[in-house]
Structure formats: C-alpha cells, structure tokens
N, C-alpha and C. Protein backbone atom coordinates (compact mmCIF):
# COMPACT_ATOMS: atom_id res chain seq x y z
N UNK A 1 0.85 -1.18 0.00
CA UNK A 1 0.00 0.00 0.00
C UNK A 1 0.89 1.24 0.00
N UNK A 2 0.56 2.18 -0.74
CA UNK A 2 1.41 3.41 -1.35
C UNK A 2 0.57 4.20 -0.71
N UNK A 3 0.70 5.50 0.04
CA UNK A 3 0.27 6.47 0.85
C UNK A 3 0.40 8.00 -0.33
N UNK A 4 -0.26 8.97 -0.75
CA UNK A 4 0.20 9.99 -1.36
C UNK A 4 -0.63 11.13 -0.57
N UNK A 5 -0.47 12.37 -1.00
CA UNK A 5 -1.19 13.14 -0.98
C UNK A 5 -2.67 13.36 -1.61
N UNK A 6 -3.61 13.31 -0.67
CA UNK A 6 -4.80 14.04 -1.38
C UNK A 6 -4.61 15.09 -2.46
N UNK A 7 -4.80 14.32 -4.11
CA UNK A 7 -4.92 15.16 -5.04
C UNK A 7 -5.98 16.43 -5.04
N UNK A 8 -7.02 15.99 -4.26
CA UNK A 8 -8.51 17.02 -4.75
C UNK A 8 -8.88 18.09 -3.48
N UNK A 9 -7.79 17.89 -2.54
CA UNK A 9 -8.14 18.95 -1.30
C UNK A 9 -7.44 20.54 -1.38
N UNK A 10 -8.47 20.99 -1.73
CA UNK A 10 -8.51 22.18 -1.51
C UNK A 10 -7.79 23.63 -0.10
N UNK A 11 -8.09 23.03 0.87
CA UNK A 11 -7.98 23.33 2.50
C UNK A 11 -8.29 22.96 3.61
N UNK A 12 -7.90 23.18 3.98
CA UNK A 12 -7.65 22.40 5.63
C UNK A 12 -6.78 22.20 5.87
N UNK A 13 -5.95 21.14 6.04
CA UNK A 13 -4.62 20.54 6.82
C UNK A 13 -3.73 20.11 5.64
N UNK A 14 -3.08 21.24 5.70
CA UNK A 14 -1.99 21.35 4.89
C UNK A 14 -0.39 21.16 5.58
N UNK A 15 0.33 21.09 4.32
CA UNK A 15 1.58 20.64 4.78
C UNK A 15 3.06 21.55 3.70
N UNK A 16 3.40 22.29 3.82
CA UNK A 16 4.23 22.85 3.14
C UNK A 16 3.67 23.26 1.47
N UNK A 17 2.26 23.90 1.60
CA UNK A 17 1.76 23.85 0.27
C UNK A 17 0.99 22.76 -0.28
N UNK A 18 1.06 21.47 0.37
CA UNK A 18 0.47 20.23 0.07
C UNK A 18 -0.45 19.42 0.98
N UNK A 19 -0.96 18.80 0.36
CA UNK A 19 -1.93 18.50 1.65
C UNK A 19 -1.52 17.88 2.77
N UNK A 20 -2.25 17.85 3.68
CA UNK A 20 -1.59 16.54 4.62
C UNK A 20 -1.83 15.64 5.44
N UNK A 21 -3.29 15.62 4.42
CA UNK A 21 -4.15 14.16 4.59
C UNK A 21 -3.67 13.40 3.85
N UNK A 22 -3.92 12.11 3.45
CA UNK A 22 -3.14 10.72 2.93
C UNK A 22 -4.04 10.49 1.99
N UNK A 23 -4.16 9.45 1.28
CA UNK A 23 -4.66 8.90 0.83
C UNK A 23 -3.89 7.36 0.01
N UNK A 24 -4.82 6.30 0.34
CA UNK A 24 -4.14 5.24 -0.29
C UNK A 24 -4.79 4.70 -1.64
N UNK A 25 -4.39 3.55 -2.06
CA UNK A 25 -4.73 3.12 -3.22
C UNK A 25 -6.06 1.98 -3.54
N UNK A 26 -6.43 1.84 -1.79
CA UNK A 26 -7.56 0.86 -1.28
C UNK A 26 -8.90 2.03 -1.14
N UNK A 27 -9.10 3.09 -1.08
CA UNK A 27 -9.78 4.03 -0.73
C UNK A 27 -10.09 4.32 0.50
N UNK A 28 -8.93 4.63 0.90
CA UNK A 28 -8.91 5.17 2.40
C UNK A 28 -8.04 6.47 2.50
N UNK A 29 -9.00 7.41 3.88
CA UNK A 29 -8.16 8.11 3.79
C UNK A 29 -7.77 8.63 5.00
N UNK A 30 -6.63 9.28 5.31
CA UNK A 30 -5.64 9.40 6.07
C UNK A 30 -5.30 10.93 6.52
N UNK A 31 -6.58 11.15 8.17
CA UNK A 31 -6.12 12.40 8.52
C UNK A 31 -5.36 12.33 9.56
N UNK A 32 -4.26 13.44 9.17
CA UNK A 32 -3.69 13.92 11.05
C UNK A 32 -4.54 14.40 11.88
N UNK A 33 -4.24 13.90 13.18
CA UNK A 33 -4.98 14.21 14.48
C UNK A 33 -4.34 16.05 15.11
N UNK A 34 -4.90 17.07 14.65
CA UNK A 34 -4.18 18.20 15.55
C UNK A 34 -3.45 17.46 17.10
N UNK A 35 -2.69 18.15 17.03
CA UNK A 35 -1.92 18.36 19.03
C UNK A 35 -2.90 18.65 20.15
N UNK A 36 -2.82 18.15 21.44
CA UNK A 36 -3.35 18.32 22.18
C UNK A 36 -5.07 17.94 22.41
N UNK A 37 -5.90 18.83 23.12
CA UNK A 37 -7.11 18.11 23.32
C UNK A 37 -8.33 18.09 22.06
N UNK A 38 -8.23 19.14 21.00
CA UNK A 38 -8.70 19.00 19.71
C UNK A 38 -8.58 17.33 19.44
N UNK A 39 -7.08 17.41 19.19
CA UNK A 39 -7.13 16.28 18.58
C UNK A 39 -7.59 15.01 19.13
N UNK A 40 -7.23 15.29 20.60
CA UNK A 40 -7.89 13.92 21.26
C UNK A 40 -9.23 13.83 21.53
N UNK A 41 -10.28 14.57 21.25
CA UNK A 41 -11.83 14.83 20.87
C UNK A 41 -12.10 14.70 19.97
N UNK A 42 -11.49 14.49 18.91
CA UNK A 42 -11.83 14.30 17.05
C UNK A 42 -11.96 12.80 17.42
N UNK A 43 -10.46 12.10 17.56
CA UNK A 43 -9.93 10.80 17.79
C UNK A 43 -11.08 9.99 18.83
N UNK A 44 -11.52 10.00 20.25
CA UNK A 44 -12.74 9.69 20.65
C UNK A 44 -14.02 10.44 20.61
N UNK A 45 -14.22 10.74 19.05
CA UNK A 45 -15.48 11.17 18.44
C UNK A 45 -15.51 9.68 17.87
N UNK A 46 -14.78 9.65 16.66
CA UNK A 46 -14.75 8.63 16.02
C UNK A 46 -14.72 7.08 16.39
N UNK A 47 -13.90 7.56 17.75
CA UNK A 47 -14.16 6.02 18.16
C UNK A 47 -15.41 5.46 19.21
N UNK A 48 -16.08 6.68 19.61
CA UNK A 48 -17.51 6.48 20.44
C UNK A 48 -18.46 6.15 18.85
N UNK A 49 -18.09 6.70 17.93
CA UNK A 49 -19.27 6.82 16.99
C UNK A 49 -19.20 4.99 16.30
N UNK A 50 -17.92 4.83 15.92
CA UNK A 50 -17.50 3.37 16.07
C UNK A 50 -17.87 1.94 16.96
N UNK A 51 -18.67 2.61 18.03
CA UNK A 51 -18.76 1.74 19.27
C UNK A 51 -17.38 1.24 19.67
N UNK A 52 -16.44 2.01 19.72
CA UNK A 52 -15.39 1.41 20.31
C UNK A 52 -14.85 1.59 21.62
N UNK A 53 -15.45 3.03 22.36
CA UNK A 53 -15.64 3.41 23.30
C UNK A 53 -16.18 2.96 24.62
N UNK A 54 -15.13 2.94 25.72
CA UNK A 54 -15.25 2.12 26.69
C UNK A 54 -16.45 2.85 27.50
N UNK A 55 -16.85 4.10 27.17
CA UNK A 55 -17.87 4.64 27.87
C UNK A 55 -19.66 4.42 27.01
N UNK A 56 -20.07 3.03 26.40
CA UNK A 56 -21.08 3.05 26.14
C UNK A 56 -22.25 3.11 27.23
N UNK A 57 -23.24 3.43 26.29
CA UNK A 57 -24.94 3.64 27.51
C UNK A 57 -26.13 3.58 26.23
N UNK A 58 -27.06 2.81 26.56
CA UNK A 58 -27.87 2.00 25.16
C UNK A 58 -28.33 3.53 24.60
N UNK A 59 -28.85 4.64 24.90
CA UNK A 59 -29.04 5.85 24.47
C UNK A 59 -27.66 6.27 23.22
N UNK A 60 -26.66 6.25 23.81
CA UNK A 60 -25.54 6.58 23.21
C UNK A 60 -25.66 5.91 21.79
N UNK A 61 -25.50 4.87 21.98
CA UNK A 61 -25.77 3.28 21.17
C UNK A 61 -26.51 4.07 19.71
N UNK A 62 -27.90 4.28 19.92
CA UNK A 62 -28.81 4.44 19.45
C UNK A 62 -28.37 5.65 18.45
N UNK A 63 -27.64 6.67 19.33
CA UNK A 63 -27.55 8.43 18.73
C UNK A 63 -26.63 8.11 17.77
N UNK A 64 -25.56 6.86 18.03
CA UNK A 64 -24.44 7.07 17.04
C UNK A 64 -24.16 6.08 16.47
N UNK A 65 -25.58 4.99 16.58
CA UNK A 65 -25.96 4.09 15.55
C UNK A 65 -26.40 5.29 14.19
N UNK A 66 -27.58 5.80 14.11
CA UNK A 66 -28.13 7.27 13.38
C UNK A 66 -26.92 7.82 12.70
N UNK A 67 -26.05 8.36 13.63
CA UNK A 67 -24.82 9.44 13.46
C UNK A 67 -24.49 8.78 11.99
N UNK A 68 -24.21 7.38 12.07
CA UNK A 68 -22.81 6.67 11.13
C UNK A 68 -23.69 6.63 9.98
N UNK A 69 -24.22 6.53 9.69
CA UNK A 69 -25.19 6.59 8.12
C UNK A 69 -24.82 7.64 7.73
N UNK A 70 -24.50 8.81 7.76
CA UNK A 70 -24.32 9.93 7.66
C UNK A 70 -22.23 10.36 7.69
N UNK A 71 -21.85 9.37 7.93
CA UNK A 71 -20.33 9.55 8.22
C UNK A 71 -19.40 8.60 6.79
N UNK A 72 -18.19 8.65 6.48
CA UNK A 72 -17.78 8.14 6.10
C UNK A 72 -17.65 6.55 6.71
N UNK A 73 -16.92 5.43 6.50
CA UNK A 73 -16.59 4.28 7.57
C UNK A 73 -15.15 4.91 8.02
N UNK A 74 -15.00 4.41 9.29
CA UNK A 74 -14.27 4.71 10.06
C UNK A 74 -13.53 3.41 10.17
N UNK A 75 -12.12 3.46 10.22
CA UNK A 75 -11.31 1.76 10.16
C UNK A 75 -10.36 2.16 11.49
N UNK A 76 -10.20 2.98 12.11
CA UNK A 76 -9.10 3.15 13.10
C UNK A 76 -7.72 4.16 12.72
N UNK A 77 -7.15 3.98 13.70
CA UNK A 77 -5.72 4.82 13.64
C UNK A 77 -5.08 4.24 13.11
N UNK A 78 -3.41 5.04 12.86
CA UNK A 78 -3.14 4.74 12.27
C UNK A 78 -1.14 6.26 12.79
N UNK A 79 -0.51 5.73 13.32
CA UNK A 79 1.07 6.34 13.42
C UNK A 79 1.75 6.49 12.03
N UNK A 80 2.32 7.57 11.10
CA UNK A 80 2.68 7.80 10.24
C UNK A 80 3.75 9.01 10.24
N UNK A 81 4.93 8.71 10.60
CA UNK A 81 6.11 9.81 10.48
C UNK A 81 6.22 10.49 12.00
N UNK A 82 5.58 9.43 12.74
CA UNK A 82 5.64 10.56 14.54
C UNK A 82 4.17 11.01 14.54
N UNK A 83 2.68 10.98 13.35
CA UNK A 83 1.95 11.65 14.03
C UNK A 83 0.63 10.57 13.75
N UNK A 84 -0.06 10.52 15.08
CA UNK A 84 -1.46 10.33 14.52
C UNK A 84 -1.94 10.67 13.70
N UNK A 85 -2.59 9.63 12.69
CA UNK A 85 -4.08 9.57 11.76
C UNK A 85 -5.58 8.83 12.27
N UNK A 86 -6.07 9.50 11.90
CA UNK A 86 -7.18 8.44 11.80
C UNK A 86 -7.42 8.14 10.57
N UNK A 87 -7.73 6.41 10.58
CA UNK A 87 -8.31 6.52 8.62
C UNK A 87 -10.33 6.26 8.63
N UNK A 88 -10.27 6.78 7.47
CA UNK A 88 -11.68 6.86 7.16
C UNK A 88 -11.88 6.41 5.62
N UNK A 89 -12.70 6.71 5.23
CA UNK A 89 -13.29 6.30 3.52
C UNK A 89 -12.98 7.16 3.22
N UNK A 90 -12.49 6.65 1.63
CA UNK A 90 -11.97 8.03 1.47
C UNK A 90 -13.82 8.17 -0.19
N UNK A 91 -14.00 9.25 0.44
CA UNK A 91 -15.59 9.58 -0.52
C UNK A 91 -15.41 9.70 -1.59
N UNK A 92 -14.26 10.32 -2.14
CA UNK A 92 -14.03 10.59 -3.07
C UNK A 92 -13.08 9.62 -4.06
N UNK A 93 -12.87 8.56 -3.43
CA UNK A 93 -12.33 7.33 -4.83
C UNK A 93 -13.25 7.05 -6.02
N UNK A 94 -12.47 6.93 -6.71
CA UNK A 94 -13.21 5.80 -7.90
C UNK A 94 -13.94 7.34 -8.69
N UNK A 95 -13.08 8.78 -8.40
CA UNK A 95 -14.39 9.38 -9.23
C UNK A 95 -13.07 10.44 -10.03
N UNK A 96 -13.68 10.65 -11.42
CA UNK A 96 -12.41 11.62 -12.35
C UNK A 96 -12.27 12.80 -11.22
N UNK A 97 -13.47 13.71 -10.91
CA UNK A 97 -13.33 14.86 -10.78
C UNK A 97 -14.43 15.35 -9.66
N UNK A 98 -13.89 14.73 -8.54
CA UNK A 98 -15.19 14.50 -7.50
C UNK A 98 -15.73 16.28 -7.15
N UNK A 99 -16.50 15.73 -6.55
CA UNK A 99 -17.28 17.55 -5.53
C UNK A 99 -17.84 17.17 -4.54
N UNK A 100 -17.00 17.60 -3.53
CA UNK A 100 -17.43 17.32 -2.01
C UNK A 100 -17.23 18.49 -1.15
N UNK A 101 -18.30 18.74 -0.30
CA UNK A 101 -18.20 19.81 0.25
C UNK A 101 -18.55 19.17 1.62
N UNK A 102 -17.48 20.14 2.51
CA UNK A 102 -17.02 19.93 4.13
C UNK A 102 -17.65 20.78 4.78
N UNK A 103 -18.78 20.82 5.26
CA UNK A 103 -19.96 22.10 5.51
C UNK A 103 -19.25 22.47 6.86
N UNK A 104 -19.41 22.97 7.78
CA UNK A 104 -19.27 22.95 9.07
C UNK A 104 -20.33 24.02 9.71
N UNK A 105 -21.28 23.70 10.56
CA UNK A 105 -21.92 23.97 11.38
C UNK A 105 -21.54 24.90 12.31
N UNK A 106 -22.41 26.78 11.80
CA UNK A 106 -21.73 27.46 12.80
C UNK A 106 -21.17 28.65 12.06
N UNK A 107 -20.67 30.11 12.99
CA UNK A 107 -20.42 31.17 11.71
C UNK A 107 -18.74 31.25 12.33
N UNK A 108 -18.36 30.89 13.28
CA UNK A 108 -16.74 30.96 13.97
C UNK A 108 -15.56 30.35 13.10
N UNK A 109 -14.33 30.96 13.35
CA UNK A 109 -13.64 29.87 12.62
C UNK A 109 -12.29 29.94 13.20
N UNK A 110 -12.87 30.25 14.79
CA UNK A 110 -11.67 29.69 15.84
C UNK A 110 -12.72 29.41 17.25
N UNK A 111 -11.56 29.12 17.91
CA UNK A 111 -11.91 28.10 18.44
C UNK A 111 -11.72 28.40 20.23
N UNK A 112 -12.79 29.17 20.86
CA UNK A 112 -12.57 30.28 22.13
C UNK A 112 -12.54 28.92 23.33
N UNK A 113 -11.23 28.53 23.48
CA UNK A 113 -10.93 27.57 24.46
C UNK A 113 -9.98 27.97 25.27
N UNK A 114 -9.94 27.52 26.47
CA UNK A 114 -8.57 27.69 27.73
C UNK A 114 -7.33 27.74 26.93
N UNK A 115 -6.92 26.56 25.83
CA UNK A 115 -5.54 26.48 25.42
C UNK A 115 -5.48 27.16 24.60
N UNK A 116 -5.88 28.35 23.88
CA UNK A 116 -5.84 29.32 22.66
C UNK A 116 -5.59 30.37 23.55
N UNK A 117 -4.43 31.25 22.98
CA UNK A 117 -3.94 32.03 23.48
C UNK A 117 -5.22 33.64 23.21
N UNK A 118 -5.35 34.86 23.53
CA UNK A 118 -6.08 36.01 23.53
C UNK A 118 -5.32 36.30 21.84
N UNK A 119 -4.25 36.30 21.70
CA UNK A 119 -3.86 36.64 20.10
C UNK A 119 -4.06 35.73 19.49
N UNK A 120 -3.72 34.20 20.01
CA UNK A 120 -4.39 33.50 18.21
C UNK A 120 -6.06 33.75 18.08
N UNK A 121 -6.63 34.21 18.93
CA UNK A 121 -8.45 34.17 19.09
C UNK A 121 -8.63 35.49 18.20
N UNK A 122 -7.84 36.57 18.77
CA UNK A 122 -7.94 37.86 17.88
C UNK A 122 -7.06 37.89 16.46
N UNK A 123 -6.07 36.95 15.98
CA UNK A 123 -5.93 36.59 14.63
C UNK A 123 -6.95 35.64 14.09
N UNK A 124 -7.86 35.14 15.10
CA UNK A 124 -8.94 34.44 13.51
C UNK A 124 -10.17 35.47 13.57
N UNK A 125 -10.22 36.50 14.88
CA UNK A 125 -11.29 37.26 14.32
C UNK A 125 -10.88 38.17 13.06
N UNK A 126 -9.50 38.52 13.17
CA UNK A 126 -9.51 40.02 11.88
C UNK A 126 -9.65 38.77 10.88
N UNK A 127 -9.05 37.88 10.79
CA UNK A 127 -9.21 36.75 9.26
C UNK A 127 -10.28 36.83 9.01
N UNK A 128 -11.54 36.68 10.05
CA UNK A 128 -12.48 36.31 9.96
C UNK A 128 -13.80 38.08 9.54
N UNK A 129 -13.25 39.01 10.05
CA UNK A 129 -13.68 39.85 10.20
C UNK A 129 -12.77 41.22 9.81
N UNK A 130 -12.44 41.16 8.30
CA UNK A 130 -11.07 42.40 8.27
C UNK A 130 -11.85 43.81 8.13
C-alpha cells in the first residue's frame, strides 16, 4: 500500500503547500490528528461513533448508531512519520473529478478555548472579520 497526498483537497490541513491528509490506493483516507485536546476529541469522536468506546450507555448506542449513516466508515488509527491519523473512507475514490463539500456547522472559525492564546483568538477574528 502506497500512501500519497490528497490530489482534490482544496484546505484544511496542509503541509508545506500540500496537503496533509493521505490517501491510499484501497480508498482510504488518512487524517492527522491536531496536538493536544482538539485532537484527542476528534480521535474519541470517532471512536464512540465506532462503538469502540469504553464509555457506552444504550441511548448513546442508538444516537451514534443514526450518526454513522451519515459519516464516512471509520477503520481506526493509524502512526505515520511521529503523528497520529485516523483513517476513514476516502468519498471521493473511484471518481475523475469528484465535488465534495465539508460544511461545518456554525459562523466561527476559531476556536474560544482555555488552550488558545487572547492573540491567536484575535488573529482568527480580523481573518475572519477584516
């Protein structure tokens, strides 16, 4: 299995100009986990939504039985160069010239938490607001 760069990504998690999500030749695909507690809330998102999560409750069960119809498949992690991935489907195989859009829920585009410093919060408002 040969690992490359996501040909068709546009933005997000980039890497020196390039992407720096994965993608393989099975149709899977291959994101880095951000640092710190982001990333470790993405990482047991996916794996509560998975039922892999040692904290199940039949309610839970139910919400993220629903959830996964709606998600790519989720196959697990995955260590690559020192950093967490998680892999997922990748949606876009098997197509010349796909169109997928990454909606996100919400008008913010940072992220007002304890570990964000008062200047990175006020560099995504002027981004966000010049």
């Amino acid at each position: 299995m040969s690992l490359k760069p996501s040909e068709h990504q546009v933005a997000g998690h980039m890497k020196g100009g390039t992407a720096a999500t994965l993608v393989d030749n099975e149709g899977k695909f291959y994101k880095p986990l951000q640092e710190g507690p982001r990333g470790a809330r993405e990482y047991e998102f996916y794996e509560t939504v998975k039922g892999n999560s040692m904290q199940e409750k039949s309610s839970k069960k139910e919400c993220t039985g629903t959830l996964q119809t709606f998600m790519p498949t989720y196959y697990g992690s995955t260590t690559i160069d020192g950093v967490k991935h998680i892999i997922v489907q990748d949606i876009n195989f098997g197509y010349d010239k796909p169109s997928c859009l990454d909606l996100k829920i919400g008008f913010r585009t940072w992220y007002e938490a304890p570990w964000n410093s008062d200047d990175w919060i006020s560099n995504r408002k002027q981004v966000a607001f010049p």
